[in-house]
PDB file of N, CA and C in Angstrom:
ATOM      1  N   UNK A   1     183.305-133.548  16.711  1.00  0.00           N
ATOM      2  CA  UNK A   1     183.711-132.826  17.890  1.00  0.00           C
ATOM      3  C   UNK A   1     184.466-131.551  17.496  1.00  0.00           C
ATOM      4  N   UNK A   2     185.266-131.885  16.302  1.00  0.00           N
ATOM      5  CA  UNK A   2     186.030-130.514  16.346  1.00  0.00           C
ATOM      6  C   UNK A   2     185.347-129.279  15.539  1.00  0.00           C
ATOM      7  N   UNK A   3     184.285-130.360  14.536  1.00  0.00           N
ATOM      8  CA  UNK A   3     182.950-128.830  14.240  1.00  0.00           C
ATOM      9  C   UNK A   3     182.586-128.320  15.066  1.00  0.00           C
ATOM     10  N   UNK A   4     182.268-128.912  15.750  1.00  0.00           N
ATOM     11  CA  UNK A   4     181.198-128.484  17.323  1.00  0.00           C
ATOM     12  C   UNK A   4     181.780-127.066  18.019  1.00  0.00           C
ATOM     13  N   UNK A   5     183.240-127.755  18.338  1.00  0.00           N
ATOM     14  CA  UNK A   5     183.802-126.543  18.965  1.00  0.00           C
ATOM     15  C   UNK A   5     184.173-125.067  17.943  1.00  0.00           C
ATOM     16  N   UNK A   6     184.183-125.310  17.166  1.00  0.00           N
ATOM     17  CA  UNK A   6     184.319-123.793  15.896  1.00  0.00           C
ATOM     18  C   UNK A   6     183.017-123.058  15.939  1.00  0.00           C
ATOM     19  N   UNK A   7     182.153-123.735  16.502  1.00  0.00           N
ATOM     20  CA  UNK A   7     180.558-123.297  16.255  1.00  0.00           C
ATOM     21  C   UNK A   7     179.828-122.436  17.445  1.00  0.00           C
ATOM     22  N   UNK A   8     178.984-121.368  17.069  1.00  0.00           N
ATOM     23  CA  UNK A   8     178.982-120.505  18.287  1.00  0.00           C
ATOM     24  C   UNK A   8     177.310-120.774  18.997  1.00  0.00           C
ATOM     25  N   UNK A   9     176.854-121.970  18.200  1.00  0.00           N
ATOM     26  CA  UNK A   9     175.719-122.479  18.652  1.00  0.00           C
ATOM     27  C   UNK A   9     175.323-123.955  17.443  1.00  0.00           C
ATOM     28  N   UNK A  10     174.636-125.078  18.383  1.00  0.00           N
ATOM     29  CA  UNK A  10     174.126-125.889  17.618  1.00  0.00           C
ATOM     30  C   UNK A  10     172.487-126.055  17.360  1.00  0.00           C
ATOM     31  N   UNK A  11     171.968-126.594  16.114  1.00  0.00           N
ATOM     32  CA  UNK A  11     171.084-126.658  15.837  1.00  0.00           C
ATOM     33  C   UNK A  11     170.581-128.111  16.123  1.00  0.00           C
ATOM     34  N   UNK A  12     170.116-129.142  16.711  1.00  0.00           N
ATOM     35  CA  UNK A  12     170.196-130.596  16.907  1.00  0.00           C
ATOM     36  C   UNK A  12     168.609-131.018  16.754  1.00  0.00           C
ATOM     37  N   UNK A  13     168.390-131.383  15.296  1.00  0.00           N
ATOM     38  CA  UNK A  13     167.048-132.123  15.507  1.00  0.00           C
ATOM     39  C   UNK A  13     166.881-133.183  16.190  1.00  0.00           C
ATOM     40  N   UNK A  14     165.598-133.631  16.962  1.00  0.00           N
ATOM     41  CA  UNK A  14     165.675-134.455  17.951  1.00  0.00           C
ATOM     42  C   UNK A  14     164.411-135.674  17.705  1.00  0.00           C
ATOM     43  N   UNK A  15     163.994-134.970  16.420  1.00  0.00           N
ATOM     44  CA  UNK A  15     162.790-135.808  16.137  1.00  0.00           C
ATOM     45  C   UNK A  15     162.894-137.234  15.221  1.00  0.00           C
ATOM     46  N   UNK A  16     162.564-138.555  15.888  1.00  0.00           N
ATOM     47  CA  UNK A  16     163.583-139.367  15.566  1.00  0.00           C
ATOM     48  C   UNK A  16     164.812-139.920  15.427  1.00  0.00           C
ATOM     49  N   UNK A  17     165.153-139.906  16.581  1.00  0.00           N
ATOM     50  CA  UNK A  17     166.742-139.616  16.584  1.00  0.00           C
ATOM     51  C   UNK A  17     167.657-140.914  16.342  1.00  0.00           C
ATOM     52  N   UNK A  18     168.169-141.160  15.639  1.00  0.00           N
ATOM     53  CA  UNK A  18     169.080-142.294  15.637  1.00  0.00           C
ATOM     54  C   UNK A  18     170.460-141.990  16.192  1.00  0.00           C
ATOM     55  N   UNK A  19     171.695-140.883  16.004  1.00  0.00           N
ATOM     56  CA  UNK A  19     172.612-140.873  16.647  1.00  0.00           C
ATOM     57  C   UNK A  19     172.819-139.542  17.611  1.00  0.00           C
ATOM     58  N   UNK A  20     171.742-138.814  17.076  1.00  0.00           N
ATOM     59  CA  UNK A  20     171.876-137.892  18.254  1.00  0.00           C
ATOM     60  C   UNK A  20     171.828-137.994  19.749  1.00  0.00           C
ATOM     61  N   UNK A  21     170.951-138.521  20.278  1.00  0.00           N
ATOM     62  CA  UNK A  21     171.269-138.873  21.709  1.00  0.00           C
ATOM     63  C   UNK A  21     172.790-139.263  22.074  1.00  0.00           C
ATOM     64  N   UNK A  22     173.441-139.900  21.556  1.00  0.00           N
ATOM     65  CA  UNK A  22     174.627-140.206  21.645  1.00  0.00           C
ATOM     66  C   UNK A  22     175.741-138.951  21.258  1.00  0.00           C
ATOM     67  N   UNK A  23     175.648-138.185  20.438  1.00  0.00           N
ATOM     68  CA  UNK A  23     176.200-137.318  20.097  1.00  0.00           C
ATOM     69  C   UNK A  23     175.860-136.370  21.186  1.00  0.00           C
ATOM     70  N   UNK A  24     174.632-135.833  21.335  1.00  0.00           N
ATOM     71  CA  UNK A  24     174.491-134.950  22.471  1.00  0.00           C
ATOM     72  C   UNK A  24     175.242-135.125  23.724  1.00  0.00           C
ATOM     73  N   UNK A  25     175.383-136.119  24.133  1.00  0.00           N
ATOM     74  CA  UNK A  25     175.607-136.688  25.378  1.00  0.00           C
ATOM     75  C   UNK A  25     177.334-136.615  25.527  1.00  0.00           C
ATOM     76  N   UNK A  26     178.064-136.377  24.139  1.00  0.00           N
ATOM     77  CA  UNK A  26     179.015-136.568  23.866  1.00  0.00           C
ATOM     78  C   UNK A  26     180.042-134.715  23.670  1.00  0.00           C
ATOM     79  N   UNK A  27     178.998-134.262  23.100  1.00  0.00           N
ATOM     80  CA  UNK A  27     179.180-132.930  23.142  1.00  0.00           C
ATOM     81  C   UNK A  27     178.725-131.727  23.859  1.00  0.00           C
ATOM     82  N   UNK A  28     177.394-131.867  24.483  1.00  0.00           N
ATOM     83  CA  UNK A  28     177.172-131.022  25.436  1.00  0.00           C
ATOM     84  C   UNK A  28     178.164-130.627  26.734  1.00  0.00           C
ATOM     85  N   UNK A  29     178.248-131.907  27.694  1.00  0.00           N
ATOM     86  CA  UNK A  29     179.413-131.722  29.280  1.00  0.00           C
ATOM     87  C   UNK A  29     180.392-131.056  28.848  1.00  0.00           C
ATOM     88  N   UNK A  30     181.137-130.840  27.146  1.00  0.00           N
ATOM     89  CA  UNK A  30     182.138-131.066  26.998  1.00  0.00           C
ATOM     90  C   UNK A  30     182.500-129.104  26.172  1.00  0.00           C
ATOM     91  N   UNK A  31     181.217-128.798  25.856  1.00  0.00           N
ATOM     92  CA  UNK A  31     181.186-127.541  25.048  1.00  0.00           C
ATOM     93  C   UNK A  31     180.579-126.662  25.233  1.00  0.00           C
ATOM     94  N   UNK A  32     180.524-125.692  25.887  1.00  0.00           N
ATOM     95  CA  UNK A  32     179.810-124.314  26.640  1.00  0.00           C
ATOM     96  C   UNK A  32     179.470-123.529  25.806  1.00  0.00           C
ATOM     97  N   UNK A  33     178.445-124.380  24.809  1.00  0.00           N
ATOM     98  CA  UNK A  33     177.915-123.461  23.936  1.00  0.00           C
ATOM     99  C   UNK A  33     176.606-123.980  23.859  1.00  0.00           C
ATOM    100  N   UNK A  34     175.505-122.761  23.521  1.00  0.00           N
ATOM    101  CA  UNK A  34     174.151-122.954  23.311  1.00  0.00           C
ATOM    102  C   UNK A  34     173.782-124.007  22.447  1.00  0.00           C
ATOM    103  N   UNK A  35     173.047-125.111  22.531  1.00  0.00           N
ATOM    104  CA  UNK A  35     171.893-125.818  21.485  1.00  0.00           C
ATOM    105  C   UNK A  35     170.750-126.020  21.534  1.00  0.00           C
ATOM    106  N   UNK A  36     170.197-125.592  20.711  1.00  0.00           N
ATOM    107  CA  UNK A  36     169.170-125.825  20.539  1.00  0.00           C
ATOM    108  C   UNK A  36     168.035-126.827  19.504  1.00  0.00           C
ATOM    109  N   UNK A  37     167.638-127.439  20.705  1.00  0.00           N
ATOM    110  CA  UNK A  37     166.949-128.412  19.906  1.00  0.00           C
ATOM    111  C   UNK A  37     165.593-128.252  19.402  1.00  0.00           C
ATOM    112  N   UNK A  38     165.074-129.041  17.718  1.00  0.00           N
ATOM    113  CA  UNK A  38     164.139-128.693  16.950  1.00  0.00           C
ATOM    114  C   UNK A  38     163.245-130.234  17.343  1.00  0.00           C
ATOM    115  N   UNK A  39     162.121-129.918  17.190  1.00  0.00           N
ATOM    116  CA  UNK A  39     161.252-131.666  17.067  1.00  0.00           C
ATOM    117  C   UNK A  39     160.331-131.228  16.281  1.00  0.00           C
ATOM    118  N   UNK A  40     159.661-131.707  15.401  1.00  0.00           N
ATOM    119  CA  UNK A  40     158.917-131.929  14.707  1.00  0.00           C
ATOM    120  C   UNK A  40     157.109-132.122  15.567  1.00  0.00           C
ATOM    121  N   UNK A  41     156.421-131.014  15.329  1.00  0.00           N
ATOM    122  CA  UNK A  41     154.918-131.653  15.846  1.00  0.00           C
ATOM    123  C   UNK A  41     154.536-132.747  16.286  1.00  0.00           C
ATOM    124  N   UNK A  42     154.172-133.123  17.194  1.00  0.00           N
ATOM    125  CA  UNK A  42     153.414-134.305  17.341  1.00  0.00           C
ATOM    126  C   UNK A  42     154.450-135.584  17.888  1.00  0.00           C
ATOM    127  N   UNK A  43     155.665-135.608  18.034  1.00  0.00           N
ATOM    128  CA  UNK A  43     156.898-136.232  18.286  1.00  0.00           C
ATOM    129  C   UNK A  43     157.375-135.818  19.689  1.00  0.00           C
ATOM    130  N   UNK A  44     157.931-137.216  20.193  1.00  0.00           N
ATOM    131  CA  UNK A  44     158.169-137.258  21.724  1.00  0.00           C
ATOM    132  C   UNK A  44     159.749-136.900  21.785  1.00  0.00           C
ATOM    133  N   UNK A  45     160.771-136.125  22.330  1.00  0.00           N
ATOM    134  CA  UNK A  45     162.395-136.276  22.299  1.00  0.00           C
ATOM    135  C   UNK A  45     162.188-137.730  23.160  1.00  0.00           C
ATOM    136  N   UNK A  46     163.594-138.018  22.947  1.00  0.00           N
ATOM    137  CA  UNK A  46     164.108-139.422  22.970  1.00  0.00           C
ATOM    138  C   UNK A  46     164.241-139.656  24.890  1.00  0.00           C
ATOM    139  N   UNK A  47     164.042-140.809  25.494  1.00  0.00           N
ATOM    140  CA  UNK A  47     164.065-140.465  27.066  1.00  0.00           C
ATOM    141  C   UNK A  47     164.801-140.071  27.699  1.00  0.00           C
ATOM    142  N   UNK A  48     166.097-140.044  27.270  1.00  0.00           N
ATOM    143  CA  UNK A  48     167.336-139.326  27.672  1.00  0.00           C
ATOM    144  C   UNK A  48     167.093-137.678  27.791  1.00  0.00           C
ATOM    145  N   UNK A  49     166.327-137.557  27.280  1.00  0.00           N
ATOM    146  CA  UNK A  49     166.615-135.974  26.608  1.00  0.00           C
ATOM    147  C   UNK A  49     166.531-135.184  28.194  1.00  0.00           C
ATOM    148  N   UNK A  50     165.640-135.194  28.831  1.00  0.00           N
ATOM    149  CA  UNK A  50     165.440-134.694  29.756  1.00  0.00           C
ATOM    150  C   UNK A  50     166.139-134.713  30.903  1.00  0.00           C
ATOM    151  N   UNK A  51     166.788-135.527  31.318  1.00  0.00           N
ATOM    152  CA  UNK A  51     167.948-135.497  32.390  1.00  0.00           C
ATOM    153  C   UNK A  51     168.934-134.761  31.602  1.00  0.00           C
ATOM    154  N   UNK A  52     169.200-135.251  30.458  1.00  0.00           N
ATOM    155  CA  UNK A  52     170.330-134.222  29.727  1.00  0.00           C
ATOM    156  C   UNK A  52     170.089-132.812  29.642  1.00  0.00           C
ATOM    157  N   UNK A  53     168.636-132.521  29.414  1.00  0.00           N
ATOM    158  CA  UNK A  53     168.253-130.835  29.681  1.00  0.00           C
ATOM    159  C   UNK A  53     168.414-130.644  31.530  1.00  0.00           C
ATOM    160  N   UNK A  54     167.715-131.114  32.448  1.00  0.00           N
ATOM    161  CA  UNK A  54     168.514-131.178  33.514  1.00  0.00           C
ATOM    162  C   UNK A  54     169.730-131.406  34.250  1.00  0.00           C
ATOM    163  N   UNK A  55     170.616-131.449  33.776  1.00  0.00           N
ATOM    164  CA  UNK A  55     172.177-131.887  33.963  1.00  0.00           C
ATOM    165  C   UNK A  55     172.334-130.484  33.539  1.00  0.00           C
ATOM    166  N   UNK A  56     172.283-129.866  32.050  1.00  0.00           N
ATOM    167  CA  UNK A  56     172.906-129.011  31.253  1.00  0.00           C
ATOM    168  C   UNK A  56     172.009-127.896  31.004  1.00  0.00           C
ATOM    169  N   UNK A  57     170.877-127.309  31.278  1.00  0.00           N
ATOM    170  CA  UNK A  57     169.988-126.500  31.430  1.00  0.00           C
ATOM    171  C   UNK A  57     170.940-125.127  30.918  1.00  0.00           C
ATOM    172  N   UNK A  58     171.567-125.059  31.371  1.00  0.00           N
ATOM    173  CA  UNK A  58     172.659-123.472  31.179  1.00  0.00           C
ATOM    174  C   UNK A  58     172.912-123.362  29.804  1.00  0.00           C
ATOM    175  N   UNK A  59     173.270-124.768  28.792  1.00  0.00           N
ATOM    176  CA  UNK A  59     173.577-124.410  27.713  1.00  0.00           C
ATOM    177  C   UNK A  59     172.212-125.069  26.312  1.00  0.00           C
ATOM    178  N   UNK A  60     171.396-125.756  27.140  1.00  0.00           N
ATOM    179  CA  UNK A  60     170.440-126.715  26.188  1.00  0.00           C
ATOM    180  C   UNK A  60     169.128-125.769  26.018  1.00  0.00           C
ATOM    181  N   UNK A  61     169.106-124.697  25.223  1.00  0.00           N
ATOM    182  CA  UNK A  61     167.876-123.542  25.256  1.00  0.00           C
ATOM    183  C   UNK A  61     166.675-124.711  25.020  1.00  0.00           C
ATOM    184  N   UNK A  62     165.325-123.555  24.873  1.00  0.00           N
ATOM    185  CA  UNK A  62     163.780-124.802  24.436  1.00  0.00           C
ATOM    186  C   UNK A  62     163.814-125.096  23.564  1.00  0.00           C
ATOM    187  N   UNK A  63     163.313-126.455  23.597  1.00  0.00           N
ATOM    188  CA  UNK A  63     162.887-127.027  22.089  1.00  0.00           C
ATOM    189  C   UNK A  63     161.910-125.989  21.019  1.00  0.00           C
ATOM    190  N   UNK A  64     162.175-125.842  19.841  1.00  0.00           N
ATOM    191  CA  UNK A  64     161.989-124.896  19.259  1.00  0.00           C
ATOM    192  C   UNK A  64     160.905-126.009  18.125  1.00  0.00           C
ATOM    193  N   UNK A  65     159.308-126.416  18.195  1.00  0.00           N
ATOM    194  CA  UNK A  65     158.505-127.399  17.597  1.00  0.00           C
ATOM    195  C   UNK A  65     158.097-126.944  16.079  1.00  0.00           C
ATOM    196  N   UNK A  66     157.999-127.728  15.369  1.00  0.00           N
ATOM    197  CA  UNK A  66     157.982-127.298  13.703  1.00  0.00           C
ATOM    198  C   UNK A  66     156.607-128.098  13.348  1.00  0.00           C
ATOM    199  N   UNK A  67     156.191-127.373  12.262  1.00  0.00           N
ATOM    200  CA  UNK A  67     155.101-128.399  12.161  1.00  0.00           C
ATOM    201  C   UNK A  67     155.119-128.471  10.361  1.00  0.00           C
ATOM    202  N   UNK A  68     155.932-127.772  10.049  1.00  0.00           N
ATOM    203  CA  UNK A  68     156.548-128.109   8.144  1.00  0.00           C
ATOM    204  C   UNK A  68     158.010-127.036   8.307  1.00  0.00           C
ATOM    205  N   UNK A  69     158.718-127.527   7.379  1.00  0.00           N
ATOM    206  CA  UNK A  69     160.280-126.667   7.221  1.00  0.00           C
ATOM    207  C   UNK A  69     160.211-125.426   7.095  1.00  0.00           C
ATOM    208  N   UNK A  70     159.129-125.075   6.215  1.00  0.00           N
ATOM    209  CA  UNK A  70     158.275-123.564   5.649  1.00  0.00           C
ATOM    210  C   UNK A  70     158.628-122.889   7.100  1.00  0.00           C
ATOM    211  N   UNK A  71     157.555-122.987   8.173  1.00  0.00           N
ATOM    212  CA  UNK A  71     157.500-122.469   9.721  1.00  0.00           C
ATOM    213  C   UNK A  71     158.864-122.567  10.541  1.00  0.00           C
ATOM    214  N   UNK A  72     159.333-123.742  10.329  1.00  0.00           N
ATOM    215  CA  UNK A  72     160.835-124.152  10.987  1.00  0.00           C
ATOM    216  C   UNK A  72     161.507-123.040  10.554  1.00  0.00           C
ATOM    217  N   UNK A  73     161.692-123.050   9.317  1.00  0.00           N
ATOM    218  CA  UNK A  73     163.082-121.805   8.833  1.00  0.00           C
ATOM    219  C   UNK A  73     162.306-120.336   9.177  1.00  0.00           C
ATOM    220  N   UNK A  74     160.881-120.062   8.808  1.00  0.00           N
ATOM    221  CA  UNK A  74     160.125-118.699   9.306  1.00  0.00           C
ATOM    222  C   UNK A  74     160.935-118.763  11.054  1.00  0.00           C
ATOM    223  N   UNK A  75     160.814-119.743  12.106  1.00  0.00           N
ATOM    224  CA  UNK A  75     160.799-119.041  13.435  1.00  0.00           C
ATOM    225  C   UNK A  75     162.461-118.965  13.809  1.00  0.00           C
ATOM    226  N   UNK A  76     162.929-120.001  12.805  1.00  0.00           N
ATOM    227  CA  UNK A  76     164.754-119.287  12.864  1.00  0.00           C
ATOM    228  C   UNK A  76     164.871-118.065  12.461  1.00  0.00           C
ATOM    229  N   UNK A  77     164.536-117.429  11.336  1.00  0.00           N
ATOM    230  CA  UNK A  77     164.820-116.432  10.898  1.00  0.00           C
ATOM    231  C   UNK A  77     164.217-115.213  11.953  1.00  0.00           C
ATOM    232  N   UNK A  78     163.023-115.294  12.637  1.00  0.00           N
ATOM    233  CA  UNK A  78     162.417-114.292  13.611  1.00  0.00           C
ATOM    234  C   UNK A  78     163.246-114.651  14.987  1.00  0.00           C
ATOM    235  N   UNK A  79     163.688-115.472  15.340  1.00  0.00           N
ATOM    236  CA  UNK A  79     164.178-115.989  16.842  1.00  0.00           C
ATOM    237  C   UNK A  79     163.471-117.120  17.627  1.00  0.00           C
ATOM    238  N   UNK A  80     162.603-117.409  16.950  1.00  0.00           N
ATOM    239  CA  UNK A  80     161.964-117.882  17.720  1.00  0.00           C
ATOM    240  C   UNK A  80     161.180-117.705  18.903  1.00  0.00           C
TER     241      UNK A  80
END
């Protein structure tokens, strides 16, 4: 929590998620800052995800989809 808040945006992979849903849920209501979430090709976000992008829409930008790290770090570096 107290990284979170020093940070002027998060990066939150969502593909497979073991504690992120919980973390999201924990830090989004709570931090008025942009995140953006990554998933991996071919991968569903977790069922939560979507009421949580509806609840928080203002700060949860688009999922940003990767299909190798190569492309992932290429569309960070352009914006996506």
């Amino acid at each position: 929590m107290t990284l979170a808040g020093m940070c002027r945006f998060i990066i939150v992979d969502i593909t497979n998620p073991k504690s992120s849903p919980l973390e999201l849920q924990a830090l989004v209501p709570n931090y008025m800052i942009p995140f953006v979430p990554i998933i991996q090709e071919g991968e569903q976000p977790f069922s939560m995800f979507k009421d949580l992008v509806n609840k928080h829409h203002e700060w949860i930008l688009d999922t940003l989809v990767y299909d190798s790290i190569d492309n992932l770090v290429l569309k960070l570096e352009i914006g996506y």
